[in-house]
Protein backbone atom coordinates (compact mmCIF):
# COMPACT_ATOMS: atom_id res chain seq x y z
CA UNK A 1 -47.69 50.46 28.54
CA UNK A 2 -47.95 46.83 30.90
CA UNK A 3 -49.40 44.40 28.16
CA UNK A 4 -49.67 40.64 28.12
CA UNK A 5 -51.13 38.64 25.82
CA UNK A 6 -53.56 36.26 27.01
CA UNK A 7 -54.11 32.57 25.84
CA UNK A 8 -56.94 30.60 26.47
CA UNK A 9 -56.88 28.56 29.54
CA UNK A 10 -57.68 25.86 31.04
CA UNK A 11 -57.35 24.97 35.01
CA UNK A 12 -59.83 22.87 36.62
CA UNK A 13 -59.92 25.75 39.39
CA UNK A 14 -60.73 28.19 36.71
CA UNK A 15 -63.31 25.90 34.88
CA UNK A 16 -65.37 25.61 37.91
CA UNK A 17 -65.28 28.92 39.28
CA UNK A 18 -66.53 30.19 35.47
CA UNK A 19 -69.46 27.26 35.88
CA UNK A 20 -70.28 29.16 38.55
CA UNK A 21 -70.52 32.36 36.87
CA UNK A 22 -72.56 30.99 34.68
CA UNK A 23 -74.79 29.61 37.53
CA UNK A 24 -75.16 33.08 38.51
CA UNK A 25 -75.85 34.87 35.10
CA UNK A 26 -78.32 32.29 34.26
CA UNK A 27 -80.69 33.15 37.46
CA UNK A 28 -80.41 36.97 37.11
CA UNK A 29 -81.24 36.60 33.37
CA UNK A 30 -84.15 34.53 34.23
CA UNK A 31 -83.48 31.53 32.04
CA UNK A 32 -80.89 29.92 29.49
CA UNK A 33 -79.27 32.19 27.05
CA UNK A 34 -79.59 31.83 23.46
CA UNK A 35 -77.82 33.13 20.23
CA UNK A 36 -80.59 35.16 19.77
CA UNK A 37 -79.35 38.17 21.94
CA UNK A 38 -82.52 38.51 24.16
CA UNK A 39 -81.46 38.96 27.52
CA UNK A 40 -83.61 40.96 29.70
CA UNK A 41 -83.52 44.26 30.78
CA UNK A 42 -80.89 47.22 29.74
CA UNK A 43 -79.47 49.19 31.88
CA UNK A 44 -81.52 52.61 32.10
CA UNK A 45 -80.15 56.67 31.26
CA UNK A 46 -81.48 57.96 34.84
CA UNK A 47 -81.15 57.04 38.22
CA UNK A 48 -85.04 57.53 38.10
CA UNK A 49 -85.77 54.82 34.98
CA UNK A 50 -83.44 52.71 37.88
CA UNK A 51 -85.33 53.11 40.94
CA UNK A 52 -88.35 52.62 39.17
CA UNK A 53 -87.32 48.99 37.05
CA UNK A 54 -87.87 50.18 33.95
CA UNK A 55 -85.99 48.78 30.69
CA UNK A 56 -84.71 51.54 28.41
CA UNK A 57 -83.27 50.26 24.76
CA UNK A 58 -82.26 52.97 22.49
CA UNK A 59 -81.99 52.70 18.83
CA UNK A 60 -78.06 52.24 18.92
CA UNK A 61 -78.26 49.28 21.79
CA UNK A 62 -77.50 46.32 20.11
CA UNK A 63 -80.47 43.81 21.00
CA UNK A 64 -81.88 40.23 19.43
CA UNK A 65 -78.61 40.33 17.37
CA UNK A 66 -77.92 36.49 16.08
CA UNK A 67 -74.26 35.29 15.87
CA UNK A 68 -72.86 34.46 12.16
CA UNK A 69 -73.07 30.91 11.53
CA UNK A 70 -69.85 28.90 10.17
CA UNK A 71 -66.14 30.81 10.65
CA UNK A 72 -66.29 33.85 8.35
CA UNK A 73 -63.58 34.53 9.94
CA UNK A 74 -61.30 32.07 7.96
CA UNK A 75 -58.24 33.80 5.72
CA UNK A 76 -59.40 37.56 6.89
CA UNK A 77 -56.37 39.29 8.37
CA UNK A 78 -55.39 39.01 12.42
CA UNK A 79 -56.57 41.41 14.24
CA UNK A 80 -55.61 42.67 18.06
CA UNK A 81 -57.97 43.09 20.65
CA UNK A 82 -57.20 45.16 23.47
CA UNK A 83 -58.69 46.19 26.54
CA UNK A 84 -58.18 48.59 29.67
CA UNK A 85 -56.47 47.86 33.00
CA UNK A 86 -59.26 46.17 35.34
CA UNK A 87 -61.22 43.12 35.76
CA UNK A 88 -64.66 44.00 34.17
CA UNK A 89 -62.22 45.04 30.86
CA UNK A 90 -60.97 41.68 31.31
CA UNK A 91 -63.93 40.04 31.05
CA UNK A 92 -65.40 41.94 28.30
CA UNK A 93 -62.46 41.24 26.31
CA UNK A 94 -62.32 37.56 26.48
CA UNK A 95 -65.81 37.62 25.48
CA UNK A 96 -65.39 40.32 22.44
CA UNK A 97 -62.34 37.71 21.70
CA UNK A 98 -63.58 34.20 22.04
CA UNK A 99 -66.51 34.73 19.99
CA UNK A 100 -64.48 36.16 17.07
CA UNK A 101 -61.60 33.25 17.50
CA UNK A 102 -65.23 30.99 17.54
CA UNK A 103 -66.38 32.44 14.08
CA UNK A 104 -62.54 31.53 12.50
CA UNK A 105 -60.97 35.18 13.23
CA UNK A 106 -57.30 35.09 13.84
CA UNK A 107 -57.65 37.23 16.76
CA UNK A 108 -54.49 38.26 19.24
CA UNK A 109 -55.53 39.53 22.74
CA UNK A 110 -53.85 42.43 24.59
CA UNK A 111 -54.60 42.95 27.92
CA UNK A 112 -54.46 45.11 30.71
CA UNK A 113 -52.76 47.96 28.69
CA UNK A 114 -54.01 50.99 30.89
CA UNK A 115 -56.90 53.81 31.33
CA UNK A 116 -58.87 55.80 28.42
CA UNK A 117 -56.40 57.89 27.67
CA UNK A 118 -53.71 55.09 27.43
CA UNK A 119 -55.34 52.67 25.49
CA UNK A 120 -56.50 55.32 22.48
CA UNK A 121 -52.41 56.00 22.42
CA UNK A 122 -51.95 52.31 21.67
CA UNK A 123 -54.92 52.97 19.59
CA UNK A 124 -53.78 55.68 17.28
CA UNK A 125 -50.40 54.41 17.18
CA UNK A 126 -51.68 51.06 15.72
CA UNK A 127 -50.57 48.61 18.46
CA UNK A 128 -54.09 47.41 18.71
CA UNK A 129 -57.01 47.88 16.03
CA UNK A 130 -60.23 47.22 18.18
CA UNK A 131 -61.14 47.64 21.96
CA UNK A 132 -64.15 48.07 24.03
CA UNK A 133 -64.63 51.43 25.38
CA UNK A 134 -67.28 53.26 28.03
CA UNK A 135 -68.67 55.99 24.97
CA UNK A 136 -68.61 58.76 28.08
CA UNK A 137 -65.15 58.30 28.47
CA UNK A 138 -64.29 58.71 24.98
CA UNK A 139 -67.18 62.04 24.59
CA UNK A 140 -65.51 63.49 27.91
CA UNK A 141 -61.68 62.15 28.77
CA UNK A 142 -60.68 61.81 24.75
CA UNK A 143 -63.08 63.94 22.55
CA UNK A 144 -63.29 66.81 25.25
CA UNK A 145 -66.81 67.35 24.45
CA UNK A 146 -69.50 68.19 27.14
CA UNK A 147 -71.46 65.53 27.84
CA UNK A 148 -75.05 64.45 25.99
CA UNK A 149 -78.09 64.98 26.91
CA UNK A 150 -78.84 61.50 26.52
CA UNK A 151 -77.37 58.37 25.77
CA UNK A 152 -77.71 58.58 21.42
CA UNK A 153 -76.27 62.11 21.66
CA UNK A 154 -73.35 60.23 23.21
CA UNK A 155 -73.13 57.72 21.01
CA UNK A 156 -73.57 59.85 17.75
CA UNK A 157 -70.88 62.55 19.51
CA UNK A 158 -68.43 59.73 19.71
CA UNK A 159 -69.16 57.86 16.07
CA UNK A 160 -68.52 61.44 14.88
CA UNK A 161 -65.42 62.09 16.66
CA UNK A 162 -63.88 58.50 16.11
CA UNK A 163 -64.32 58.93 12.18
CA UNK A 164 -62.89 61.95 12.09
CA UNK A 165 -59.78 62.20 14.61
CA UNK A 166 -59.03 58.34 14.83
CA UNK A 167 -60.20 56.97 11.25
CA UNK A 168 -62.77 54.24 13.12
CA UNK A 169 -65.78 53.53 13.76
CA UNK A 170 -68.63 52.38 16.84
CA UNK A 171 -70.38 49.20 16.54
CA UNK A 172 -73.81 48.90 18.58
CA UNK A 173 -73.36 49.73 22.31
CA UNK A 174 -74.12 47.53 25.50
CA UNK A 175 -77.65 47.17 27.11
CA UNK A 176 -75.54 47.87 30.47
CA UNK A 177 -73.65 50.96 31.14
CA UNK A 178 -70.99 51.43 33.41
CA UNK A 179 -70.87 54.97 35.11
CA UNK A 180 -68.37 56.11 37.57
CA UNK A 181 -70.02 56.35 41.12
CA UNK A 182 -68.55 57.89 44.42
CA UNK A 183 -69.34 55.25 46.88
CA UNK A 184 -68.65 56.09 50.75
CA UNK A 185 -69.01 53.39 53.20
CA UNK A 186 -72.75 52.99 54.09
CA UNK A 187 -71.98 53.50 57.95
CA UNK A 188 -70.58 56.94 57.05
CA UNK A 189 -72.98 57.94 54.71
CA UNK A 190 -75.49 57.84 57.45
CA UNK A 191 -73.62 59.59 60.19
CA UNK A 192 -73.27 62.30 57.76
CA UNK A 193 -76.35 61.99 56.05
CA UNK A 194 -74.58 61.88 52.38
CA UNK A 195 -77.22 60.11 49.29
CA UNK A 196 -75.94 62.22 46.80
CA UNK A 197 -72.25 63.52 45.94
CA UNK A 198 -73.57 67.56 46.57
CA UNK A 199 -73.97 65.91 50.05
CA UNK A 200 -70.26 65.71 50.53
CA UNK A 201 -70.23 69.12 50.97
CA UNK A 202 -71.73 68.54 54.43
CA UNK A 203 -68.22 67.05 55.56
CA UNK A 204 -66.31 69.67 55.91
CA UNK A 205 -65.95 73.23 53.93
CA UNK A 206 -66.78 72.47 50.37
CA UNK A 207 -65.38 69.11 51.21
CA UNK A 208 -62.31 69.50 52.78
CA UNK A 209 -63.51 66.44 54.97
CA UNK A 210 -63.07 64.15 52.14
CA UNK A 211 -60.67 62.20 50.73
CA UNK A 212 -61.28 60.93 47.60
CA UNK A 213 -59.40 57.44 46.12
CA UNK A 214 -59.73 57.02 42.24
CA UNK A 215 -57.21 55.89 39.26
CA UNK A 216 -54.96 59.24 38.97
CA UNK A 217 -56.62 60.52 35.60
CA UNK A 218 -59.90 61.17 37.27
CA UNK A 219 -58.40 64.16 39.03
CA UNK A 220 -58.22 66.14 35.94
CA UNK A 221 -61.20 64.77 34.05
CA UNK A 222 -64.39 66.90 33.75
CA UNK A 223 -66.37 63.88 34.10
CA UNK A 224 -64.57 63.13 37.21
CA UNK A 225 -62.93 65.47 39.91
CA UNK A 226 -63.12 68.58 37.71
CA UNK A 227 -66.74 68.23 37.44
CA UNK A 228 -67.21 67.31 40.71
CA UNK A 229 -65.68 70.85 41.81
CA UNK A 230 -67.26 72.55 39.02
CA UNK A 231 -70.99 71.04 39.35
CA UNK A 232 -71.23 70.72 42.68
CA UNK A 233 -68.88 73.37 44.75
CA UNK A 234 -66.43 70.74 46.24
CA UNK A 235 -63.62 72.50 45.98
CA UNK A 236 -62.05 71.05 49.47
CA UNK A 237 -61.85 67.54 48.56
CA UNK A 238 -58.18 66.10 48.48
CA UNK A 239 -57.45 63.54 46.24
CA UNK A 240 -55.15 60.28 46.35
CA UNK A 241 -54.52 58.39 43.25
CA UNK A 242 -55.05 54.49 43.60
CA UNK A 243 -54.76 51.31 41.20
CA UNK A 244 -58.77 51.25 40.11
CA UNK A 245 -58.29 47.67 41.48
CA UNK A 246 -57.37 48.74 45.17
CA UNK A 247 -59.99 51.58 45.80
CA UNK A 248 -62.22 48.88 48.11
CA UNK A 249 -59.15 48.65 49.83
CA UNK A 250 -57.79 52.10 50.56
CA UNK A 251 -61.80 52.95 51.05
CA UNK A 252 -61.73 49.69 53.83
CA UNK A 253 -58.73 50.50 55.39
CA UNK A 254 -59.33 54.06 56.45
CA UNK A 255 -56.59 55.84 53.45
CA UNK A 256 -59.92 57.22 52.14
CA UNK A 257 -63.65 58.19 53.08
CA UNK A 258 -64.59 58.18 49.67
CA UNK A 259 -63.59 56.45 46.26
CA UNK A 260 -64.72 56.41 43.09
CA UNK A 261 -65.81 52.93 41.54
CA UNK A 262 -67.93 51.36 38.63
CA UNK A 263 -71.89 50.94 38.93
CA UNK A 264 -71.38 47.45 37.97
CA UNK A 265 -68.89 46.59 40.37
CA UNK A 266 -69.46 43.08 42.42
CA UNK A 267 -68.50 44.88 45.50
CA UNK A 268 -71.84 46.90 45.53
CA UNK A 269 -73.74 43.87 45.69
CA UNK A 270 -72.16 43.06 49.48
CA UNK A 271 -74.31 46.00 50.67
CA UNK A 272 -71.24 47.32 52.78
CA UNK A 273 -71.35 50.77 50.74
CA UNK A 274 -73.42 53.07 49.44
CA UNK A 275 -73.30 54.62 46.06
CA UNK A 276 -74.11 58.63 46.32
CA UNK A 277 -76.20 59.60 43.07
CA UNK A 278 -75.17 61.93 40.23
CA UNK A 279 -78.22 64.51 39.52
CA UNK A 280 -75.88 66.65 37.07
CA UNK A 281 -74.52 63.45 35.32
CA UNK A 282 -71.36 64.47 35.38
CA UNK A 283 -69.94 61.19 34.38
CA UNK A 284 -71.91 60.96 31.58
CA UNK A 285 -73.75 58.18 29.88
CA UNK A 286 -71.63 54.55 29.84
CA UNK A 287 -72.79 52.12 27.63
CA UNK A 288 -69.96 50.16 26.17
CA UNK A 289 -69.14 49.81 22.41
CA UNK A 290 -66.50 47.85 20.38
CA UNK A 291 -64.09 50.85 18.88
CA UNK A 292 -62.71 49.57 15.48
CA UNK A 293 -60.23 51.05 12.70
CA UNK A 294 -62.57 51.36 9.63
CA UNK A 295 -59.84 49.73 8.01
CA UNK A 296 -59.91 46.73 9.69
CA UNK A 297 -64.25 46.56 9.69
CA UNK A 298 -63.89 47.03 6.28
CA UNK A 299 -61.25 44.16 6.00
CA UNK A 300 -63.12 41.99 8.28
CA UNK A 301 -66.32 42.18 6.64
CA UNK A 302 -69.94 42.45 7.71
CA UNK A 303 -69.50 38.85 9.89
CA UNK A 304 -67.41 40.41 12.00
CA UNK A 305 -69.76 43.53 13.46
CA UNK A 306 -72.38 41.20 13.41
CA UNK A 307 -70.20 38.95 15.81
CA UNK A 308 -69.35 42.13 18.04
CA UNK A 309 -72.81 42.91 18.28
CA UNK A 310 -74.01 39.65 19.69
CA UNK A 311 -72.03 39.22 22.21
CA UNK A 312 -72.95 43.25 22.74
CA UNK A 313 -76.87 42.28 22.94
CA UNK A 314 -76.07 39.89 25.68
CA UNK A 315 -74.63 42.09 28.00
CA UNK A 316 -77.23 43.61 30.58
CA UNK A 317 -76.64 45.29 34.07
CA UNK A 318 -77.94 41.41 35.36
CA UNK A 319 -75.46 39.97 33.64
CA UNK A 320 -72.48 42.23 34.45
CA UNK A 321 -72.88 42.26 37.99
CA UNK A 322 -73.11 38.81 37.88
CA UNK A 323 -69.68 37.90 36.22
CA UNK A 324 -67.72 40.89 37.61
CA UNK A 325 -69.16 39.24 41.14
CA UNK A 326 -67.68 35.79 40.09
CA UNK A 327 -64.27 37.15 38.93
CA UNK A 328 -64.25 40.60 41.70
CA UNK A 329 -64.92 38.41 44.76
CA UNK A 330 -64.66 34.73 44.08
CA UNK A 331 -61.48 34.61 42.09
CA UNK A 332 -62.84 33.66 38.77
CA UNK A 333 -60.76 33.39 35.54
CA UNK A 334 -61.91 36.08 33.58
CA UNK A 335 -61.12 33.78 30.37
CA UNK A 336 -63.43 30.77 31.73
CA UNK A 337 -66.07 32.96 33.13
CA UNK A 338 -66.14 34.28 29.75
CA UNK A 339 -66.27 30.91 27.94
CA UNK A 340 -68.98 29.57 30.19
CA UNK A 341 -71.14 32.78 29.91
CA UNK A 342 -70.35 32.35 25.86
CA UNK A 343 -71.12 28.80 25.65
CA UNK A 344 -74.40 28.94 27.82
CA UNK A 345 -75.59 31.32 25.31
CA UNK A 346 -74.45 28.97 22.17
CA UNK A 347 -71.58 31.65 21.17
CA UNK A 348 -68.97 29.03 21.08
């Protein structure tokens, strides 16, 4: 397991490019934040809700959640924050962590430790006791379950399945989700006419024109290449396992015609790719939720959820693309872009 525990810092460099961030954020949420949690629009269940604008809030979306005032966190025991192995885990980790260090918990943060099924082995063996997880990875990649019909189905599945196999529990999810998404360069897609992953079937028998970059676990995940030759027939496609953070790269260089990626990546926003939609849902419904040992929420006490879920209620599609952006493609600290975001929005 790579691990490395991550202070707080603070380069000038860093500081600025986190200003900036915030710069960013502040625009797409259409004003200043506030510790009230209202910040715009969530990120939908459907393609369809998508195309068409609309803001879709279920009942387990954290939303107008105030932050605890004073540090409740004073004399409770430390706790250690984890998170996965790529840059949007990075941020949401340094924000998950600097508002709890803000509120007085003795919080130590573990980063970069590695994929789903990775990071619930640190989990279960007690070398972390909270992280922030996609729910459809945990329903699909950890649980094994099929995937819900919509996003509280996923959300109960998992609050079920974490009580029972991992002795933990959910706090309120994300507005934002974060799906997988085969993206294709957008010059390809239209030679071949490809909108929707079925369309890759044009290239080639059953695929066998495409080569598909992702992180090697999603060639055996059902909500990843196993669904893709299950749902849709693509039974040709050969696969190449990539760091998540290089699949731009092998898809820019040639290595690959197709990748898979996050809907919230800052690369999407260049307009140099296009993102083929999911009509099965294969990859499943992504909102993001603190995981916690019961344990340690009960330890904690009721200061401490409410602290997750703020920063949770903050967290739209707007803002993700904006700070993933910042640190993705202009080199940001995730830790300042964090603290800026945080501070804007009276967290710290």
């Amino acid at each position: 397991m790579s691990e490395s525990i991550i202070g707080r810092r603070g380069r000038a460099a860093a500081l600025a490019a986190g200003v900036a961030a915030l710069a960013l954020v502040v625009a797409a949420c259409g004003g200043s934040g506030s510790s009230s949690g209202s910040s715009g629009s969530s990120a939908p269940p459907s393609a369809g809700a998508q195309a068409a604008g609309q803001d879709v809030i279920t009942p387990v979306t954290a939303q107008n959640v105030s932050c605890p005032s004073g540090t409740p966190g004073e004399g409770k025991p430390p706790i250690r924050f984890g998170s996965k192995n790529f840059s949007e885990q990075f941020v949401l980790g340094e924000l998950y962590t600097q508002a709890l260090e803000a509120r007085g918990y003795d919080v130590t943060y573990q980063s970069n430790i590695g994929g789903s099924e990775v990071i619930d082995r640190a989990f279960q063996a007690g070398q972390i006791d909270a992280y922030a997880e996609y729910l459809g990875e945990i329903e699909s990649s950890i649980a094994g379950k099929p995937v819900g019909a919509t996003p509280e189905d996923t959300y109960n599945t998992v609050k079920q399945f974490e009580a029972q196999n991992r002795q933990a529990t959910i706090f309120k999810q994300t507005p934002f989700e974060d799906t997988d998404v085969i993206i294709v360069k957008k010059d390809f897609a239209q030679q071949n006419g490809l909108a929707a992953v079925p369309d890759l079937a044009k290239v080639g028998n059953a695929g066998d024109g495409i080569t598909l970059a992702a992180q090697p676990p999603f060639e055996t995940r059902q909500n990843g290449l196993v669904g893709m030759k299950n749902e849709y027939g693509l039974t040709g496609i050969k696969f190449t396992g990539v760091d998540p953070g290089l699949v731009y790269q092998v898809l820019d260089q040639g290595q690959a015609n197709a990748a898979d990626a996050f809907s919230t990546d800052g690369q999407l926003a260049t307009g140099n790719y296009t993102t083929l939609d999911d009509p099965k849902h294969i990859f499943g419904f992504q909102y993001v939720a603190p995981v916690v040992k019961q344990s340690v929420a009960d330890a904690q006490g009721p200061e401490f959820a409410q602290t997750l879920d703020c920063v949770s209620s903050l967290l739209t599609t707007k803002v993700m693309q904006a700070l993933n952006q910042e640190v993705q493609l202009n080199g940001g600290d995730p830790a300042e872009v964090a603290k800026a975001f945080l501070s804007q929005n009276k967290v710290v």
